[in-house]
PDB file of N, CA and C in Angstrom:
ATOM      1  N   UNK A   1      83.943  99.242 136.356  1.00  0.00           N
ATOM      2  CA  UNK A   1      84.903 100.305 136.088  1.00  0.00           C
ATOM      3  C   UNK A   1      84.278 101.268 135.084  1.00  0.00           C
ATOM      4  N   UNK A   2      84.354 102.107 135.379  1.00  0.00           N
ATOM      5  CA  UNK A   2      83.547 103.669 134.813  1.00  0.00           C
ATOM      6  C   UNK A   2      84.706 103.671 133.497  1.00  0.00           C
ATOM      7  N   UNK A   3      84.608 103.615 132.231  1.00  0.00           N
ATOM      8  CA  UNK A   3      85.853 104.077 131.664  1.00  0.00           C
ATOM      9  C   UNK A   3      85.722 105.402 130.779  1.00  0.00           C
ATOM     10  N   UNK A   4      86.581 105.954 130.990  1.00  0.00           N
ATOM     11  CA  UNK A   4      87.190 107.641 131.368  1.00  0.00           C
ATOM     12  C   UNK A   4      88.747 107.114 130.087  1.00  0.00           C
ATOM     13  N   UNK A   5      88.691 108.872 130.098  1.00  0.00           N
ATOM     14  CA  UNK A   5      90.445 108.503 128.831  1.00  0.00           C
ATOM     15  C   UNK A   5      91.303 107.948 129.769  1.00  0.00           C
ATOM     16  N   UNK A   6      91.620 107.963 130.699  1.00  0.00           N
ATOM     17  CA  UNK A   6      92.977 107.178 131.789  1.00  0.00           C
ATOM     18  C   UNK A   6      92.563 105.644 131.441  1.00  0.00           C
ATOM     19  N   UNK A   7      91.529 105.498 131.566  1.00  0.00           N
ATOM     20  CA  UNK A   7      90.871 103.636 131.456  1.00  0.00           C
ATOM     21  C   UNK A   7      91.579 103.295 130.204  1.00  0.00           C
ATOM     22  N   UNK A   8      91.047 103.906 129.283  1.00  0.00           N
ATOM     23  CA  UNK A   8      91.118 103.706 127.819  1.00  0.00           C
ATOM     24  C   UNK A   8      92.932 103.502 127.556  1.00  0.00           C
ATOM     25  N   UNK A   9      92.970 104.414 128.381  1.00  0.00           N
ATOM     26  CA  UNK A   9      94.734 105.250 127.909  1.00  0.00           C
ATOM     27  C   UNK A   9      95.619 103.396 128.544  1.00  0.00           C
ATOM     28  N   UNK A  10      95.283 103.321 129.882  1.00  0.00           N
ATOM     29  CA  UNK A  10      95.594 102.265 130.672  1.00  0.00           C
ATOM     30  C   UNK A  10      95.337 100.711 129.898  1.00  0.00           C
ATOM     31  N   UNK A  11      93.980 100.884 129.111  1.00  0.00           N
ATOM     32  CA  UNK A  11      93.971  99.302 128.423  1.00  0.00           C
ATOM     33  C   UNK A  11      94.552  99.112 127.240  1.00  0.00           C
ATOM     34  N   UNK A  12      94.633 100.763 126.493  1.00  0.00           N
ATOM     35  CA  UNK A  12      95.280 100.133 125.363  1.00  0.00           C
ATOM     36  C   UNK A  12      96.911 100.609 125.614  1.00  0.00           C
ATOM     37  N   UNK A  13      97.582 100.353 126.672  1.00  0.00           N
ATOM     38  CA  UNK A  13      98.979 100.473 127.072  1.00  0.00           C
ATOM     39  C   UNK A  13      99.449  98.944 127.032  1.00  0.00           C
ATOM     40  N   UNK A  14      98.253  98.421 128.240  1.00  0.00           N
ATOM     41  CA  UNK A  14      98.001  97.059 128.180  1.00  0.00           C
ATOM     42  C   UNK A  14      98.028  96.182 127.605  1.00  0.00           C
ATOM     43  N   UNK A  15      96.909  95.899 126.869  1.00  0.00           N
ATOM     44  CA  UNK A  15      97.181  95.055 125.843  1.00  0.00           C
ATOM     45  C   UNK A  15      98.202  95.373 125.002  1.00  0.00           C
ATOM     46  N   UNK A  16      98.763  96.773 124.345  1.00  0.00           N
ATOM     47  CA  UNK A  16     100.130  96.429 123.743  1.00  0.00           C
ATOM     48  C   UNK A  16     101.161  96.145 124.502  1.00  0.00           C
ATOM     49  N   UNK A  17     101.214  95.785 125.206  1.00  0.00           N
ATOM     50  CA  UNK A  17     102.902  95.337 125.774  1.00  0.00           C
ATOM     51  C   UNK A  17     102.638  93.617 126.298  1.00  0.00           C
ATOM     52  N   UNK A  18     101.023  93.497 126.071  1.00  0.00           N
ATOM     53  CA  UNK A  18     100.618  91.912 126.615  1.00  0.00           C
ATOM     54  C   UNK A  18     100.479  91.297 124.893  1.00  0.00           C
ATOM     55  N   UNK A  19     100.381  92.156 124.090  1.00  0.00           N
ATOM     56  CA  UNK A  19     100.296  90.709 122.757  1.00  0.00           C
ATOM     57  C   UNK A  19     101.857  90.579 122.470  1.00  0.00           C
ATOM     58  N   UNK A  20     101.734  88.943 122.229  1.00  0.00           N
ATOM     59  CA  UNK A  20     102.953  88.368 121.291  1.00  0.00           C
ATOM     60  C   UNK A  20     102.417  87.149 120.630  1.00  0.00           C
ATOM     61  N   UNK A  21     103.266  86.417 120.698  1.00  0.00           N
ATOM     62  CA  UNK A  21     103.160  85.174 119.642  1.00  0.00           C
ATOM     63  C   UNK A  21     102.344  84.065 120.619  1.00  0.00           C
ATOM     64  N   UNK A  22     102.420  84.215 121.898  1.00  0.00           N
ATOM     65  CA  UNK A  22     101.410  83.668 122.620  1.00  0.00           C
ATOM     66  C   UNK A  22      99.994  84.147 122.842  1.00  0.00           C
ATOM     67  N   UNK A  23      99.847  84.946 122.175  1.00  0.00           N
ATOM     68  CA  UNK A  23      98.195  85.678 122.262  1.00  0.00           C
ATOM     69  C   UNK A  23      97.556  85.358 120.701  1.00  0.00           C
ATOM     70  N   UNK A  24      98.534  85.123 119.907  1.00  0.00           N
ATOM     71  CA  UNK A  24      98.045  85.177 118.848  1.00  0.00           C
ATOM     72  C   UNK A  24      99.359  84.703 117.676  1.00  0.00           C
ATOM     73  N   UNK A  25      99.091  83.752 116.638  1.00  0.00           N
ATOM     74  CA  UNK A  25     100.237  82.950 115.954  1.00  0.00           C
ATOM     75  C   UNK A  25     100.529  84.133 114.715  1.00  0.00           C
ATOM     76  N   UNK A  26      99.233  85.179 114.360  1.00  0.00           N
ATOM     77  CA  UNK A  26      99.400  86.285 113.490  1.00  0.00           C
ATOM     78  C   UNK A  26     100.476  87.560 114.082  1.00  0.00           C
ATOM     79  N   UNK A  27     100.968  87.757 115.263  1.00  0.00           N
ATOM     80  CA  UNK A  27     101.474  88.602 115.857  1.00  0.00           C
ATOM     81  C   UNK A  27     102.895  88.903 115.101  1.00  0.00           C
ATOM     82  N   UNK A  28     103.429  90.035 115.131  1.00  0.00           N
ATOM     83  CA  UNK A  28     104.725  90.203 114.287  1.00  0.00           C
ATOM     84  C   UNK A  28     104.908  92.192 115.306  1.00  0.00           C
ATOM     85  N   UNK A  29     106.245  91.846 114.888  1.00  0.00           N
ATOM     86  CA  UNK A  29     106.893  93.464 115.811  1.00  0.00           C
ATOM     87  C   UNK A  29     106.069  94.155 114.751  1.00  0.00           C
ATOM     88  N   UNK A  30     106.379  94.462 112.946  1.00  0.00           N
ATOM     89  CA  UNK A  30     105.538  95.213 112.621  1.00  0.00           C
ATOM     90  C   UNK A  30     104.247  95.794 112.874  1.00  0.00           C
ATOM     91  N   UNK A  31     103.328  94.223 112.993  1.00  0.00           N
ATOM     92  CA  UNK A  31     102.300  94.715 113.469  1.00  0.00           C
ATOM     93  C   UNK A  31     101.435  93.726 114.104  1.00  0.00           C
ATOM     94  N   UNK A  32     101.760  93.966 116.209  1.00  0.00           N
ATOM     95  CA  UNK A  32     101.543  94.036 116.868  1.00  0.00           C
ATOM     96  C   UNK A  32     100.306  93.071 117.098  1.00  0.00           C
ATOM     97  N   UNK A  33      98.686  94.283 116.285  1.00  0.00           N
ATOM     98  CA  UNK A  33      97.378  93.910 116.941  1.00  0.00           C
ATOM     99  C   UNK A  33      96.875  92.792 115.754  1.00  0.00           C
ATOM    100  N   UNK A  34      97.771  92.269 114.764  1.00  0.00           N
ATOM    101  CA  UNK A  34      97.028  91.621 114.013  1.00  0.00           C
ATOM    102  C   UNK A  34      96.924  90.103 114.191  1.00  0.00           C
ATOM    103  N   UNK A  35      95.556  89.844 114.582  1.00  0.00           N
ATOM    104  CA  UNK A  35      95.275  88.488 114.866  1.00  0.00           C
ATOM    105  C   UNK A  35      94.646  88.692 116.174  1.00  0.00           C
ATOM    106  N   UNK A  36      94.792  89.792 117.028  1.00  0.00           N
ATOM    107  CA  UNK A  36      94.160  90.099 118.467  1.00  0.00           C
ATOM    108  C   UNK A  36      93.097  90.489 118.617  1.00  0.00           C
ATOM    109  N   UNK A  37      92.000  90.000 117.648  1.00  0.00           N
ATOM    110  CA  UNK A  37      90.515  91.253 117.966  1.00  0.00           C
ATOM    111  C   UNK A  37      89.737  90.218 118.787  1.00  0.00           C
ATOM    112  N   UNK A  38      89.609  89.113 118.695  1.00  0.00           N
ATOM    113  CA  UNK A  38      88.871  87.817 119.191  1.00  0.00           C
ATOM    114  C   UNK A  38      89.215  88.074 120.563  1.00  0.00           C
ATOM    115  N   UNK A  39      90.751  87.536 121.117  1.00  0.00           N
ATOM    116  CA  UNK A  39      91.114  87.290 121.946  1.00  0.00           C
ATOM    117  C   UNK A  39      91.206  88.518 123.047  1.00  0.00           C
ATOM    118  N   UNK A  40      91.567  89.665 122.297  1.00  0.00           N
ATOM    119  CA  UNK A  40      91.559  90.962 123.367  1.00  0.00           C
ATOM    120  C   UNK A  40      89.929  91.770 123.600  1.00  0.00           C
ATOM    121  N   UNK A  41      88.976  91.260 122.604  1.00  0.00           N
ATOM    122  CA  UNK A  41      87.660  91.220 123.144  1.00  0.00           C
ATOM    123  C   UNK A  41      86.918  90.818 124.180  1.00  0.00           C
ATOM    124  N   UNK A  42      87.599  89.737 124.201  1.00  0.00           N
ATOM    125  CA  UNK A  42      87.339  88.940 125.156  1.00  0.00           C
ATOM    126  C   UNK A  42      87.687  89.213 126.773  1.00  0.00           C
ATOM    127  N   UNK A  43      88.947  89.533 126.825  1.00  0.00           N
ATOM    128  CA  UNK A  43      89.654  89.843 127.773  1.00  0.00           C
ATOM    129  C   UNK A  43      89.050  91.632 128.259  1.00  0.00           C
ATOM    130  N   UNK A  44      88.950  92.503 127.690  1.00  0.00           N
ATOM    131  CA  UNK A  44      88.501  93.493 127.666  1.00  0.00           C
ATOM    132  C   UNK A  44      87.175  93.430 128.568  1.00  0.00           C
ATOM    133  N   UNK A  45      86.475  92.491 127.932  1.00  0.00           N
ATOM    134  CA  UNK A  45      84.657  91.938 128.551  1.00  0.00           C
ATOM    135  C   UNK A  45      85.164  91.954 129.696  1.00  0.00           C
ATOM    136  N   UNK A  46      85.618  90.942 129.872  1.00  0.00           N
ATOM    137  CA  UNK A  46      86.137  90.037 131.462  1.00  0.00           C
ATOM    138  C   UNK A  46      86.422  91.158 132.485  1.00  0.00           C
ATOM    139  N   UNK A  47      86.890  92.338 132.234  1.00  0.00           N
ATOM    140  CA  UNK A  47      87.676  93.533 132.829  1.00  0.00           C
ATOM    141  C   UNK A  47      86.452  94.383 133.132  1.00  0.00           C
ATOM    142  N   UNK A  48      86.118  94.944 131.890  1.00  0.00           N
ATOM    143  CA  UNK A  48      85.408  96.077 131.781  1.00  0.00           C
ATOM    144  C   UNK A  48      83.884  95.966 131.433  1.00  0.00           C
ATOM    145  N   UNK A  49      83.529  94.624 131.245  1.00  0.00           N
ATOM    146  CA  UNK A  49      81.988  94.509 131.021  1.00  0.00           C
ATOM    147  C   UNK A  49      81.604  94.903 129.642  1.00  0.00           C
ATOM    148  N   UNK A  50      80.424  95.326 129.296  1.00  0.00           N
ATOM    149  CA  UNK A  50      80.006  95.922 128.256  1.00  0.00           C
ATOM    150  C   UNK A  50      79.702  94.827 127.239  1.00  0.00           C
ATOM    151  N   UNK A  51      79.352  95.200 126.291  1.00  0.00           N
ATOM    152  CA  UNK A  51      79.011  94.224 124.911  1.00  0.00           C
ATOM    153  C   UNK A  51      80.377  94.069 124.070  1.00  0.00           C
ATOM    154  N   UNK A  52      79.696  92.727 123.129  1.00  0.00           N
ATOM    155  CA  UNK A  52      81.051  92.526 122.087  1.00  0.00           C
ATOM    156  C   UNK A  52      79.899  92.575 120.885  1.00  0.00           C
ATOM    157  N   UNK A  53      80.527  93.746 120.029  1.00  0.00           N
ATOM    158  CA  UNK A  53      80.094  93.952 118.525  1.00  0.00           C
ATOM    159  C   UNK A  53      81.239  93.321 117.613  1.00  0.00           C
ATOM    160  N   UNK A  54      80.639  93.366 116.148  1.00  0.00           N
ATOM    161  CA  UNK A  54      81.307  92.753 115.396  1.00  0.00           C
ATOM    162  C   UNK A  54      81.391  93.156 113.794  1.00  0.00           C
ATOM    163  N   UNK A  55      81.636  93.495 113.046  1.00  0.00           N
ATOM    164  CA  UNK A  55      82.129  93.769 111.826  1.00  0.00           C
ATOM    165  C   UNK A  55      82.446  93.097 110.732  1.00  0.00           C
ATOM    166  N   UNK A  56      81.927  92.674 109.876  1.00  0.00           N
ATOM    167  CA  UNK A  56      82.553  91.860 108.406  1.00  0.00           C
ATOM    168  C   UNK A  56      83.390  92.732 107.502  1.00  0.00           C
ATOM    169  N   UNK A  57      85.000  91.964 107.040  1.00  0.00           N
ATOM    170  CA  UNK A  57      85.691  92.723 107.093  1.00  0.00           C
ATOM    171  C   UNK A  57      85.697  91.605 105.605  1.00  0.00           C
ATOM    172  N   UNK A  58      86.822  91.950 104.778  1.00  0.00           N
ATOM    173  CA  UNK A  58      86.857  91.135 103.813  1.00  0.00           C
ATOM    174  C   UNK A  58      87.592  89.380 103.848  1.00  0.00           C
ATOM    175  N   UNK A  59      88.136  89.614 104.850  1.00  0.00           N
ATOM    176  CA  UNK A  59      89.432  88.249 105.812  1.00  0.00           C
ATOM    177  C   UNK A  59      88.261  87.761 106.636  1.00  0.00           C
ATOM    178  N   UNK A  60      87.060  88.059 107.151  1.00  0.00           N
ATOM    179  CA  UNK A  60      86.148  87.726 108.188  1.00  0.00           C
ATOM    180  C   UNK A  60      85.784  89.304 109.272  1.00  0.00           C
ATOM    181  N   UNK A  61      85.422  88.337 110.493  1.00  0.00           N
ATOM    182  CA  UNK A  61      84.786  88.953 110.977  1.00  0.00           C
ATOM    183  C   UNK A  61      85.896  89.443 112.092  1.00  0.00           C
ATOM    184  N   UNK A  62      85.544  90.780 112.477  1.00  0.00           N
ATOM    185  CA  UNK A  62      86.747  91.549 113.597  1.00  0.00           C
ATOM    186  C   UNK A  62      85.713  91.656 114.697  1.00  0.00           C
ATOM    187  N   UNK A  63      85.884  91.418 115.573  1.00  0.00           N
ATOM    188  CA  UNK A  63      85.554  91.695 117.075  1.00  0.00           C
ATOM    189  C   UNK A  63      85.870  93.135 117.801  1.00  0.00           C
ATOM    190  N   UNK A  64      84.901  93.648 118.684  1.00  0.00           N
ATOM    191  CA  UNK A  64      85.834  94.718 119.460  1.00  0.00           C
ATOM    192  C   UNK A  64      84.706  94.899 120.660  1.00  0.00           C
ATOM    193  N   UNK A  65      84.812  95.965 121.427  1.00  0.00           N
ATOM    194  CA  UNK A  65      84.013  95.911 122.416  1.00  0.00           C
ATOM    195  C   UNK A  65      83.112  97.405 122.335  1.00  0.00           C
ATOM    196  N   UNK A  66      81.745  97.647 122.965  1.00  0.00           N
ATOM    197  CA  UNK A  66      81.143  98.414 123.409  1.00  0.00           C
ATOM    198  C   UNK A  66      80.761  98.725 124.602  1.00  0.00           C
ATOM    199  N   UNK A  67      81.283  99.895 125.139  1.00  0.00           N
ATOM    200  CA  UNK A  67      81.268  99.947 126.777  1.00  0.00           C
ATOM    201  C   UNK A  67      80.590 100.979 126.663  1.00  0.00           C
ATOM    202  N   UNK A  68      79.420 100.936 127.783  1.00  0.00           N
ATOM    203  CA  UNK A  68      78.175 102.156 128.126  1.00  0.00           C
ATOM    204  C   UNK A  68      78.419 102.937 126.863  1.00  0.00           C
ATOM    205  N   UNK A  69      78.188 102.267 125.771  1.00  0.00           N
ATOM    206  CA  UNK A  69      77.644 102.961 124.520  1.00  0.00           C
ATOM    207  C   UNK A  69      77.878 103.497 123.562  1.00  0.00           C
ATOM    208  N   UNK A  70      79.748 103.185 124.186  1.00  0.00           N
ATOM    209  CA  UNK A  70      80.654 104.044 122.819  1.00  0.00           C
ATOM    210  C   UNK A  70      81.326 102.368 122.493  1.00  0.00           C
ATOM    211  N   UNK A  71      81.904 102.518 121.700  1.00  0.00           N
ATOM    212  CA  UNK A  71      82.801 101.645 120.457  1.00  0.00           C
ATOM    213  C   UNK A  71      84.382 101.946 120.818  1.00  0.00           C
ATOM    214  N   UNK A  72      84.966 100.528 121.391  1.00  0.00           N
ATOM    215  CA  UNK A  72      86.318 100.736 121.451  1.00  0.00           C
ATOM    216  C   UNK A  72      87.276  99.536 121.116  1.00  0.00           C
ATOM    217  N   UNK A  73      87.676  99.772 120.063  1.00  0.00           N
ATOM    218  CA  UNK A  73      88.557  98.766 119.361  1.00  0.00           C
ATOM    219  C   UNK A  73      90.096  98.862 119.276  1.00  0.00           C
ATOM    220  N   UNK A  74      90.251  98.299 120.312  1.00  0.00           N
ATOM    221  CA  UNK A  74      91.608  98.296 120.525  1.00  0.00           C
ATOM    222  C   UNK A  74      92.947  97.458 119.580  1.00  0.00           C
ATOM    223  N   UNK A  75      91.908  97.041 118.672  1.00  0.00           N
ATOM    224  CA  UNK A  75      93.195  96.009 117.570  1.00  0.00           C
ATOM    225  C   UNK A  75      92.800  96.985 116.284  1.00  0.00           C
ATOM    226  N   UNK A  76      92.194  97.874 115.775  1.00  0.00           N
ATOM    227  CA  UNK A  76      92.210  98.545 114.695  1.00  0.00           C
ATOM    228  C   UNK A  76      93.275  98.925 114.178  1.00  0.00           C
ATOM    229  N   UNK A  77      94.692  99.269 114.538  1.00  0.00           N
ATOM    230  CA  UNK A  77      96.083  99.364 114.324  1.00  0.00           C
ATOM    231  C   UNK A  77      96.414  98.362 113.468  1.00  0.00           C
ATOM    232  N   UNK A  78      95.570  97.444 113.275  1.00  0.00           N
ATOM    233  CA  UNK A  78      96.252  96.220 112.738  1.00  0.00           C
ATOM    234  C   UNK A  78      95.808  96.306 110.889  1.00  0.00           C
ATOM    235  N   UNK A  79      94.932  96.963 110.933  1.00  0.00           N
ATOM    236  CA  UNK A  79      94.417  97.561 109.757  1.00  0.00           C
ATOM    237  C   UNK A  79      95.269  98.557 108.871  1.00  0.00           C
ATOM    238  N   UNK A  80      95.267  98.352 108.020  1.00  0.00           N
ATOM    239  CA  UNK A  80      95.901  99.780 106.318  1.00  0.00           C
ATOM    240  C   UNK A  80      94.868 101.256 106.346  1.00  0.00           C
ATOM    241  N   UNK A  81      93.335 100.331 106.243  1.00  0.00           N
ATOM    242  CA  UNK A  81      92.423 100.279 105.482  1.00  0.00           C
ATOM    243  C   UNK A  81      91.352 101.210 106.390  1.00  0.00           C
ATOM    244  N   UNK A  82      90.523 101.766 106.672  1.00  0.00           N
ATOM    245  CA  UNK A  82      89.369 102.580 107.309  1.00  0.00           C
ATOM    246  C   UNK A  82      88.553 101.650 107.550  1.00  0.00           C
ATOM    247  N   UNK A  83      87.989 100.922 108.866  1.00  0.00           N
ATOM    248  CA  UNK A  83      86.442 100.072 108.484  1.00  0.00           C
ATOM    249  C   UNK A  83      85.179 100.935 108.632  1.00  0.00           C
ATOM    250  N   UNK A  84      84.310 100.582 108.279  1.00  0.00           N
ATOM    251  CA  UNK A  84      82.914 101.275 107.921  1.00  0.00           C
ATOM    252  C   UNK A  84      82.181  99.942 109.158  1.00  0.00           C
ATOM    253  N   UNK A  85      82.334 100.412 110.606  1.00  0.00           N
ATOM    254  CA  UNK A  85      81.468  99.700 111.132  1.00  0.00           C
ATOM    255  C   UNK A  85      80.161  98.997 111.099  1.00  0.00           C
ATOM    256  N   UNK A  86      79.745  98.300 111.077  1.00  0.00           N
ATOM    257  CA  UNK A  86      78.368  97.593 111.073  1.00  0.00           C
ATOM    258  C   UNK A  86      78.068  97.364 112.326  1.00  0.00           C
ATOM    259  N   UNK A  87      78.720  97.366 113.791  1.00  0.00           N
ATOM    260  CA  UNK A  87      78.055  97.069 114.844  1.00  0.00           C
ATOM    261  C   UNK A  87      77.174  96.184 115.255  1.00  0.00           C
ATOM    262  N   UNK A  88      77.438  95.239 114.714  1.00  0.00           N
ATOM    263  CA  UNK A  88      76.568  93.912 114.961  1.00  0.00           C
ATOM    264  C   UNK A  88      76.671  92.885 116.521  1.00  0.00           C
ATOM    265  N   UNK A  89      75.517  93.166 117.173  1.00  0.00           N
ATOM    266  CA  UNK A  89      75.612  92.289 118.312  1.00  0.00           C
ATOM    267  C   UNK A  89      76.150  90.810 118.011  1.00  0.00           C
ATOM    268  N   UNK A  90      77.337  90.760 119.097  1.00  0.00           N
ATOM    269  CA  UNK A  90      78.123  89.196 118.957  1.00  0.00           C
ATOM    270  C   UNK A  90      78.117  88.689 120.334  1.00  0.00           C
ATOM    271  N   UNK A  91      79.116  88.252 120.666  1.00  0.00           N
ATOM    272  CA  UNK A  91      78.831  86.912 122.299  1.00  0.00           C
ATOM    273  C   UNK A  91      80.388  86.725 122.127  1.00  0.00           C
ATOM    274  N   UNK A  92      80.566  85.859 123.453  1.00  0.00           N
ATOM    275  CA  UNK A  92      82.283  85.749 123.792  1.00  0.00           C
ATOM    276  C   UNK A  92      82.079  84.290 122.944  1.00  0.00           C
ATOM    277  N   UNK A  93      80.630  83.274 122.767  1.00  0.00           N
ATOM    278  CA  UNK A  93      81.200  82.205 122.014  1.00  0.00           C
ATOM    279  C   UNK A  93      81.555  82.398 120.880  1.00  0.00           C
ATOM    280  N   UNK A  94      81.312  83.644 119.704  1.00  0.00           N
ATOM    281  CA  UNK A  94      81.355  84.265 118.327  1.00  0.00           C
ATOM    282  C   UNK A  94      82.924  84.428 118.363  1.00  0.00           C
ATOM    283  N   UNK A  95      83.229  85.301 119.551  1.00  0.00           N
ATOM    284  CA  UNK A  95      84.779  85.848 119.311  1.00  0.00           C
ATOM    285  C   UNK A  95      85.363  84.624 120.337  1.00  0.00           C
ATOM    286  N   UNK A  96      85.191  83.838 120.963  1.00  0.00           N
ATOM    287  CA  UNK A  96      86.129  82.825 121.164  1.00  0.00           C
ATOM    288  C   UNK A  96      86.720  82.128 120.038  1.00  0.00           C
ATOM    289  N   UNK A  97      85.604  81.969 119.082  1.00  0.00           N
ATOM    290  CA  UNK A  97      86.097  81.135 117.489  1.00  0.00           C
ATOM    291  C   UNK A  97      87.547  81.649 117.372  1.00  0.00           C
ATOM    292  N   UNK A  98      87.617  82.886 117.569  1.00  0.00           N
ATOM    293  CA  UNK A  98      88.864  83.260 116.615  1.00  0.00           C
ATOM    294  C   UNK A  98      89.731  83.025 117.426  1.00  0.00           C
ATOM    295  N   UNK A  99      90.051  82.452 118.791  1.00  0.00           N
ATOM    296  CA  UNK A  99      91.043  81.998 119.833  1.00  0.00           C
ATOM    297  C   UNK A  99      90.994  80.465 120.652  1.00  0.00           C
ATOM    298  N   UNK A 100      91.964  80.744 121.277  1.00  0.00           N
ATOM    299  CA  UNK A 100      91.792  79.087 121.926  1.00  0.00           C
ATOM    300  C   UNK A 100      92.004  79.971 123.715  1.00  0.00           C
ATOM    301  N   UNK A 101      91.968  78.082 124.361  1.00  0.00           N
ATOM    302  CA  UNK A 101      92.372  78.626 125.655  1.00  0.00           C
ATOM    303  C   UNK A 101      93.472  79.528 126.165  1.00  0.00           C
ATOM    304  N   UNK A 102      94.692  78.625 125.792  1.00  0.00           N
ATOM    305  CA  UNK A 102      95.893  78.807 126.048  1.00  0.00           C
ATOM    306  C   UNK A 102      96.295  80.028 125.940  1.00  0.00           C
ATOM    307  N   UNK A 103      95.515  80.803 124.450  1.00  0.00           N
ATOM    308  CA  UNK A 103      95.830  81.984 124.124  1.00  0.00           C
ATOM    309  C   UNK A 103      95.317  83.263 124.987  1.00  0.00           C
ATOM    310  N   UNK A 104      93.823  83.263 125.571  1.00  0.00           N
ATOM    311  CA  UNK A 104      92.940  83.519 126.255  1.00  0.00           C
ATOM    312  C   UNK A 104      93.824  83.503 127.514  1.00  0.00           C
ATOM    313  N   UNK A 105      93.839  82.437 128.361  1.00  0.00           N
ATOM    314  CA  UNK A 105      94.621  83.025 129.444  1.00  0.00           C
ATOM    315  C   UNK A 105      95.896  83.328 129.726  1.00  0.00           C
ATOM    316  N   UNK A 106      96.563  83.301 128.638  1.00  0.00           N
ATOM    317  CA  UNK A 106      97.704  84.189 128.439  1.00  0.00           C
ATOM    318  C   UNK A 106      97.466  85.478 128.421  1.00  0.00           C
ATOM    319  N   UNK A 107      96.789  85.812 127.315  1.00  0.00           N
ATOM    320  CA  UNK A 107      96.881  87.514 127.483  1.00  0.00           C
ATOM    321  C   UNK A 107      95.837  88.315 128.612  1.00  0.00           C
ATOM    322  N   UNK A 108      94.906  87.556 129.155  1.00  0.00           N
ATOM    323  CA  UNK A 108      94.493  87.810 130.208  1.00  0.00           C
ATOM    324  C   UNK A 108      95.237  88.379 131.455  1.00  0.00           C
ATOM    325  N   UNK A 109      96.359  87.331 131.761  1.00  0.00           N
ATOM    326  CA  UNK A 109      97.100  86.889 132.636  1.00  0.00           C
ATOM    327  C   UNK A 109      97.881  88.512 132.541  1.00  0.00           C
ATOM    328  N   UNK A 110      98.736  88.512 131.316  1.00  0.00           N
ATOM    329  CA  UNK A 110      99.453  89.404 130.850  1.00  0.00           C
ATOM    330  C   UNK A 110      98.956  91.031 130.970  1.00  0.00           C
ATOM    331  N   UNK A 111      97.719  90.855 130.613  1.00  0.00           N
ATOM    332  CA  UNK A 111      96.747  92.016 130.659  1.00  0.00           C
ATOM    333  C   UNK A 111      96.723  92.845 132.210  1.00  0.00           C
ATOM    334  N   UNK A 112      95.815  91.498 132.595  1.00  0.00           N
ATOM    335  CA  UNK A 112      95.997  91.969 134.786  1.00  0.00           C
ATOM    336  C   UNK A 112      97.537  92.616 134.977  1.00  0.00           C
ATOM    337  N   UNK A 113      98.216  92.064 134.929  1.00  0.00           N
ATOM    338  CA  UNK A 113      99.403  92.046 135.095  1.00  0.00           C
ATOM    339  C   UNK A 113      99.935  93.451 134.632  1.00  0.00           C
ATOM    340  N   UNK A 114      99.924  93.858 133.421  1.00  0.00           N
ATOM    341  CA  UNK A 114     100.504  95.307 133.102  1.00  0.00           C
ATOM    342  C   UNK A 114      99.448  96.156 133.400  1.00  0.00           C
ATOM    343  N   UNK A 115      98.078  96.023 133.755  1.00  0.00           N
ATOM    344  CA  UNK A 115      97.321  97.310 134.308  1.00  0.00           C
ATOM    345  C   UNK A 115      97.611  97.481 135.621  1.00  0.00           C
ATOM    346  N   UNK A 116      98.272  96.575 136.680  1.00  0.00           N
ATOM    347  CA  UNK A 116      98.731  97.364 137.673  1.00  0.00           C
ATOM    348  C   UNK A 116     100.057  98.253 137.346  1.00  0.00           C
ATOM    349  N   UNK A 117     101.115  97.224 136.417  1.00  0.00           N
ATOM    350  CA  UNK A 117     102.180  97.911 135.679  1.00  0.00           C
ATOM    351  C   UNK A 117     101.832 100.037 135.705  1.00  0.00           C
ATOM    352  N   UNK A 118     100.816 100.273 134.420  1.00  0.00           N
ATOM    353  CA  UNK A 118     100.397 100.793 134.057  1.00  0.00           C
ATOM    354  C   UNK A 118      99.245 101.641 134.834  1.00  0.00           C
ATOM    355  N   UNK A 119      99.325 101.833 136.358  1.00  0.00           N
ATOM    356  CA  UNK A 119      98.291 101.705 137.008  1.00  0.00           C
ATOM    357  C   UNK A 119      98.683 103.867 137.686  1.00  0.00           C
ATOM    358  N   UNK A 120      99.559 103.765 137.266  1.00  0.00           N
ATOM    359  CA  UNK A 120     100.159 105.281 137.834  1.00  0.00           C
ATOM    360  C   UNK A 120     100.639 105.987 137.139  1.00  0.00           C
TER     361      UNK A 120
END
């Protein structure tokens, strides 16, 4: 998948209406993406390919993805604060740490599921 602003526009529609308390035990209505960078990295890969970079943050490390060359972090919402990327090559076993199965194919599941939602 070529991703274009509709892609972008389409995944991060996606994943917000696919995180809850089953994607992640940090999840809250306030705020949404916190606890989702592992797990929606992941899921993102699976979709859209590309690399998973990574960031040291002061709580640890945040996950996000790089597709044909740009930087797209779809849990940054979950942040106060500005990060100062570091872009560090990571792997789905790096950002699996921060998830389990259960959680993984939940929002997967959820994910597929609202991009056809979200598909028009």
């Amino acid at each position: 998948m070529e991703y274009n602003t509709l892609n972008i526009k389409r995944m991060e529609e996606a994943l917000y209406h696919s995180w809850s308390l089953e994607s992640s035990s940090k999840w809250s209505k306030e705020n949404p993406a916190l606890g989702q960078c592992g797990v929606s990295t992941l899921v993102v890969s699976d979709i859209s390919g590309g690399e998973i970079r990574k960031t040291n943050l002061p709580n640890g490390w945040h996950f996000y993805n790089f597709i044909n060359g740009k930087r797209y972090d779809f849990t940054v919402s979950q942040f106060r604060e500005d990060i100062v990327y570091m872009d560090i090559p990571s792997n789905r076993a790096e950002a699996y740490m921060d998830t389990n199965e259960k959680q993984y194919k939940y929002l997967k599941q959820k994910v597929l599921q609202n991009l056809g939602t979200y598909s028009n």
